[in-house]
C-alpha atoms as a PDB file:
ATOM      1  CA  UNK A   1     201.173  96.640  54.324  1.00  0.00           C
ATOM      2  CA  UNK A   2     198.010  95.743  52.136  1.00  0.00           C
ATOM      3  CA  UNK A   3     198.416  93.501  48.752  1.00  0.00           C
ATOM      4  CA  UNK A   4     195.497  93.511  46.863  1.00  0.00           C
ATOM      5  CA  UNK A   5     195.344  90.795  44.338  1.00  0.00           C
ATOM      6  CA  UNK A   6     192.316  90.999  41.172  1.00  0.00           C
ATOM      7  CA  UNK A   7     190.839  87.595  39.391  1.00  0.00           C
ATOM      8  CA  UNK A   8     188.401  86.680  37.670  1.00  0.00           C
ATOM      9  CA  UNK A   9     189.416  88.535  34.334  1.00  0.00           C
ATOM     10  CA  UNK A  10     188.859  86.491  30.618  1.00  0.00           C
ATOM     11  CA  UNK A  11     187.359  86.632  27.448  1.00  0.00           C
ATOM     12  CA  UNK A  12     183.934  86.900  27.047  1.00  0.00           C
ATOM     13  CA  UNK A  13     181.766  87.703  24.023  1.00  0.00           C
ATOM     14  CA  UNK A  14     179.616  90.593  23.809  1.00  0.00           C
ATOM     15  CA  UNK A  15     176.345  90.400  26.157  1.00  0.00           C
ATOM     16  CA  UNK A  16     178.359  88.112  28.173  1.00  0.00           C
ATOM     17  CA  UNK A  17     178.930  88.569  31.646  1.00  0.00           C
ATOM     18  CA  UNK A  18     182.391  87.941  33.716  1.00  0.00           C
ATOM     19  CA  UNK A  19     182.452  88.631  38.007  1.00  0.00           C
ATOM     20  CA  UNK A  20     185.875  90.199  39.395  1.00  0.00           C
ATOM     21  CA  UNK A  21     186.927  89.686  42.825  1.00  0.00           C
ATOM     22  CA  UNK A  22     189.597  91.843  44.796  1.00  0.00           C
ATOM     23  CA  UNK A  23     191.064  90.332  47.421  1.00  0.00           C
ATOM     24  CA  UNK A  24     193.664  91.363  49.962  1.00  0.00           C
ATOM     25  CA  UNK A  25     196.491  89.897  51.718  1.00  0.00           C
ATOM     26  CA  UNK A  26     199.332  91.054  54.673  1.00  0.00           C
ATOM     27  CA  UNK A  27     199.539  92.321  57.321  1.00  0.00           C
ATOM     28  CA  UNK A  28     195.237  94.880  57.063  1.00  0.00           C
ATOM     29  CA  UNK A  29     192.361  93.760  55.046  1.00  0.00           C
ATOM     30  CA  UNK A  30     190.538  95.818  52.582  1.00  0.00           C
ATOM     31  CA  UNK A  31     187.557  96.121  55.616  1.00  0.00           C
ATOM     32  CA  UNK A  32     185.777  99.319  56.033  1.00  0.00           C
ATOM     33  CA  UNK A  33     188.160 100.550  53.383  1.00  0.00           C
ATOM     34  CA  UNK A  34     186.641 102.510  50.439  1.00  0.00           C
ATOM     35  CA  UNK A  35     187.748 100.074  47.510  1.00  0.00           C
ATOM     36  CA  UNK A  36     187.759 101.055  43.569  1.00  0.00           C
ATOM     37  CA  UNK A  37     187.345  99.566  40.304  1.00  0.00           C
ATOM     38  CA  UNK A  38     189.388 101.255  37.689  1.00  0.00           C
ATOM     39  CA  UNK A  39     190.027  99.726  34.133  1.00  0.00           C
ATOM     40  CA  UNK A  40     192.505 100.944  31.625  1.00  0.00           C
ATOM     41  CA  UNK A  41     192.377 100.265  27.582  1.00  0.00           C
ATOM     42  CA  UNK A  42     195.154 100.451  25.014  1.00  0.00           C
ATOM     43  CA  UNK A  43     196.204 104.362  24.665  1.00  0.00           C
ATOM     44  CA  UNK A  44     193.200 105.483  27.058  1.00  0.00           C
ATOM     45  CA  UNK A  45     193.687 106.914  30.291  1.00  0.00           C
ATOM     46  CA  UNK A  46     192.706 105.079  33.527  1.00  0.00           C
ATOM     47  CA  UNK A  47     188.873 105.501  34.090  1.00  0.00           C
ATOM     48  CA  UNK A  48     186.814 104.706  37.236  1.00  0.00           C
ATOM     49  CA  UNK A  49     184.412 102.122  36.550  1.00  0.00           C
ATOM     50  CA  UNK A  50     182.815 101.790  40.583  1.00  0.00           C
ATOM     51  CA  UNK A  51     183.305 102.375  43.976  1.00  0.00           C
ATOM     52  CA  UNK A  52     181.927 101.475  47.299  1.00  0.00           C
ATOM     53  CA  UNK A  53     182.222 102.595  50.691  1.00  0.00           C
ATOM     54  CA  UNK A  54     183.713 100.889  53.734  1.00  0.00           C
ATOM     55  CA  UNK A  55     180.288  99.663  54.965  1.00  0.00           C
ATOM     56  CA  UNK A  56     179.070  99.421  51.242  1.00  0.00           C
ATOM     57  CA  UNK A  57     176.170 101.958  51.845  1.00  0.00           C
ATOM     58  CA  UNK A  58     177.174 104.005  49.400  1.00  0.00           C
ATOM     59  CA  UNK A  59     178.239 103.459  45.649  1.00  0.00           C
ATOM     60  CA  UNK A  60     178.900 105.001  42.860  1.00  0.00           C
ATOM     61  CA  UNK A  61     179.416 103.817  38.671  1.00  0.00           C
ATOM     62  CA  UNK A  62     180.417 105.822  35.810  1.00  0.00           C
ATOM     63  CA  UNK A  63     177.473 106.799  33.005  1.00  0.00           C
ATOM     64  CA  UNK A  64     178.802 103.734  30.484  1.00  0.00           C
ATOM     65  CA  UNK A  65     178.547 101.070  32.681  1.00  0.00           C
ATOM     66  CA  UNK A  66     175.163 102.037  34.834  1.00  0.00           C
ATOM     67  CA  UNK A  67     172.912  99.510  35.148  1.00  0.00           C
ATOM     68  CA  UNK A  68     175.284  96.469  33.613  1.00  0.00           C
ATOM     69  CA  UNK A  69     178.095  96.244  36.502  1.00  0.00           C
ATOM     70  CA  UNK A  70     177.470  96.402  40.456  1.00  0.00           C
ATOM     71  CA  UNK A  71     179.797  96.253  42.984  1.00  0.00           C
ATOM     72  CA  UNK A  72     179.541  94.859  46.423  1.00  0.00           C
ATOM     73  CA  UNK A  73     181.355  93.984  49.143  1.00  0.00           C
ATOM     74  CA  UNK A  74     181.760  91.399  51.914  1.00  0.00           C
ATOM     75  CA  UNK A  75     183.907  92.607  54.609  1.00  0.00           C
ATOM     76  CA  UNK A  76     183.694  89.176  56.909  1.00  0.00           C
ATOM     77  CA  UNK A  77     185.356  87.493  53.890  1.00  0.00           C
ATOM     78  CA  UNK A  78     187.786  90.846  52.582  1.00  0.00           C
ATOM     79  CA  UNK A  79     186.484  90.961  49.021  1.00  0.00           C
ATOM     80  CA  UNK A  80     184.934  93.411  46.816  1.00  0.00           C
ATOM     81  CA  UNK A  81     183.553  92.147  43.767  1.00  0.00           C
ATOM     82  CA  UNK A  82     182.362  93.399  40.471  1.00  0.00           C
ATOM     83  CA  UNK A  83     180.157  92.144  38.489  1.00  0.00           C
ATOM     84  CA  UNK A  84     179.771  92.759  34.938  1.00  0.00           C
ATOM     85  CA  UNK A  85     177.036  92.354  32.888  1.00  0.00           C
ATOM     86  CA  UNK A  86     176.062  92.693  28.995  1.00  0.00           C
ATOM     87  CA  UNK A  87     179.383  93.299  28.381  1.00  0.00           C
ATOM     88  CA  UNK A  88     180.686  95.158  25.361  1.00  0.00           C
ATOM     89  CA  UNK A  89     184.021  95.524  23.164  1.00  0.00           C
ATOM     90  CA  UNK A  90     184.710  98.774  24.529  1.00  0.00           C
ATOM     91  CA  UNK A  91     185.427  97.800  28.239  1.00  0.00           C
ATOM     92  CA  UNK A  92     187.508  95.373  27.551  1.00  0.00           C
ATOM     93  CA  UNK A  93     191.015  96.678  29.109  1.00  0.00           C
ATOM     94  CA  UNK A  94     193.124  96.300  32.186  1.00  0.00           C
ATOM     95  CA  UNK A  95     190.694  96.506  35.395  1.00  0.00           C
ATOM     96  CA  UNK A  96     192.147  97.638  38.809  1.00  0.00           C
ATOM     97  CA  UNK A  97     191.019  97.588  42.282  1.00  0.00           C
ATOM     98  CA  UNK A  98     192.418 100.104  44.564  1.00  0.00           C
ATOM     99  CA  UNK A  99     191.944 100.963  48.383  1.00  0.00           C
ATOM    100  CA  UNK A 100     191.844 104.185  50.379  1.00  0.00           C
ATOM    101  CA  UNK A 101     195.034 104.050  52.837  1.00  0.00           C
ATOM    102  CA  UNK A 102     192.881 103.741  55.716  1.00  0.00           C
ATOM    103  CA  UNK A 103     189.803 102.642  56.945  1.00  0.00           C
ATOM    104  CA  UNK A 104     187.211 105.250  57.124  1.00  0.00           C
ATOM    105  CA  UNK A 105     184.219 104.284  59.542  1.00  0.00           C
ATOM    106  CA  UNK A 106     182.071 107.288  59.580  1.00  0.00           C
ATOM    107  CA  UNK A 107     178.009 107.319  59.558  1.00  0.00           C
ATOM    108  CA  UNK A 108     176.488 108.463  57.672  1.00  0.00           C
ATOM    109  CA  UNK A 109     178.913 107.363  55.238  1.00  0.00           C
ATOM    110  CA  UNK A 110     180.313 109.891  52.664  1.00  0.00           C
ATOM    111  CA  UNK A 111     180.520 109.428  48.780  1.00  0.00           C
ATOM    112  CA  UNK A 112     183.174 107.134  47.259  1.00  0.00           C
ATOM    113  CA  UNK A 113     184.700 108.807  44.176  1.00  0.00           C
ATOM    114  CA  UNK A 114     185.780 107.672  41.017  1.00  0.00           C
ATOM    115  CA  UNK A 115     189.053 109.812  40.223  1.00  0.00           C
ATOM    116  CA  UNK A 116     192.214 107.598  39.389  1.00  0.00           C
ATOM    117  CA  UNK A 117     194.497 110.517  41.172  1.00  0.00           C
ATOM    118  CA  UNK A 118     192.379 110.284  45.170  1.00  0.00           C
ATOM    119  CA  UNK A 119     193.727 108.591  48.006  1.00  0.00           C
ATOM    120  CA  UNK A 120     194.082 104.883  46.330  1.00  0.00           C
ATOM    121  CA  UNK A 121     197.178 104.051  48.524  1.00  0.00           C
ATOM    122  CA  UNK A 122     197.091 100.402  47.436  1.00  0.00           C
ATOM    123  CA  UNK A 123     196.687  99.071  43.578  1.00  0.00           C
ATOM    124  CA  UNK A 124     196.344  95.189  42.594  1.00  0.00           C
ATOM    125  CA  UNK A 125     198.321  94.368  39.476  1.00  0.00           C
ATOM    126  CA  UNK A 126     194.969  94.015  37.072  1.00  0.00           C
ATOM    127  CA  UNK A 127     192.977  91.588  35.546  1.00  0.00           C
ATOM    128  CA  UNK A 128     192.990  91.484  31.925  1.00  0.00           C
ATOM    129  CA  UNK A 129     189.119  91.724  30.456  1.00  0.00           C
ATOM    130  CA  UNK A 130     188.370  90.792  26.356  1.00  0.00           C
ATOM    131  CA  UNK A 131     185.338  91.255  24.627  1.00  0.00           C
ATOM    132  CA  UNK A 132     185.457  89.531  21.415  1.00  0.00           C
ATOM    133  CA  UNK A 133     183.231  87.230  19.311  1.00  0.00           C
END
């Protein structure tokens, strides 16, 4: 069993900049996992913010937050992390990290994907984000 666990979350002002950090506990680690951010705002539907493959080749951000957040990985440590930059009021929500059920160690390595409803076997219980002055 895999418990994923998200920190880092806060307030922040606009232009400021926050770093999450998804960790994972149990009996597997997130390694070589494909690993999500999602985030989730008051009467919006879950969005994918970022993904990364299980060797962290390969990533992938939606349009509005391209060029401000990166995600990146350290598999000898089992964390993904998320950093956030120039942030602004409207992703402030609920953010997410999932994992794929298994590890998928394939080269070249395929494209992660950003849909809420793929195989994200294992959800952390979120991290709250505010932007506000």
């Amino acid at each position: 069993q895999l418990k994923i666990m998200e920190s880092g979350g806060g307030l922040v002002q606009p232009g400021g900049s926050l770093r999450l950090s998804c960790t994972a506990s149990g009996s597997h680690t997130l390694g070589y996992r494909f690993v999500s951010w999602f985030r989730q705002a008051p009467g919006k539907e879950r969005e994918g913010v970022a993904c990364i493959s299980g060797y962290g080749g390969r990533a992938l951000y939606a349009d509005s937050v391209k060029g401000r957040f990166t995600i990146s990985r350290d598999n000898q440590e089992n964390v993904v992390y998320l950093g956030m930059n120039n942030l602004e009021p409207d992703d402030a929500g609920v953010y997410y990290c999932a994992a794929e059920s298994s590890a998928r160690i394939v080269l070249p390595e395929p494209a992660c994907s950003l849909t809420p409803d793929g195989d994200w076997a294992y959800w952390g219980q979120g991290a709250q984000v505010t932007v506000s002055q």
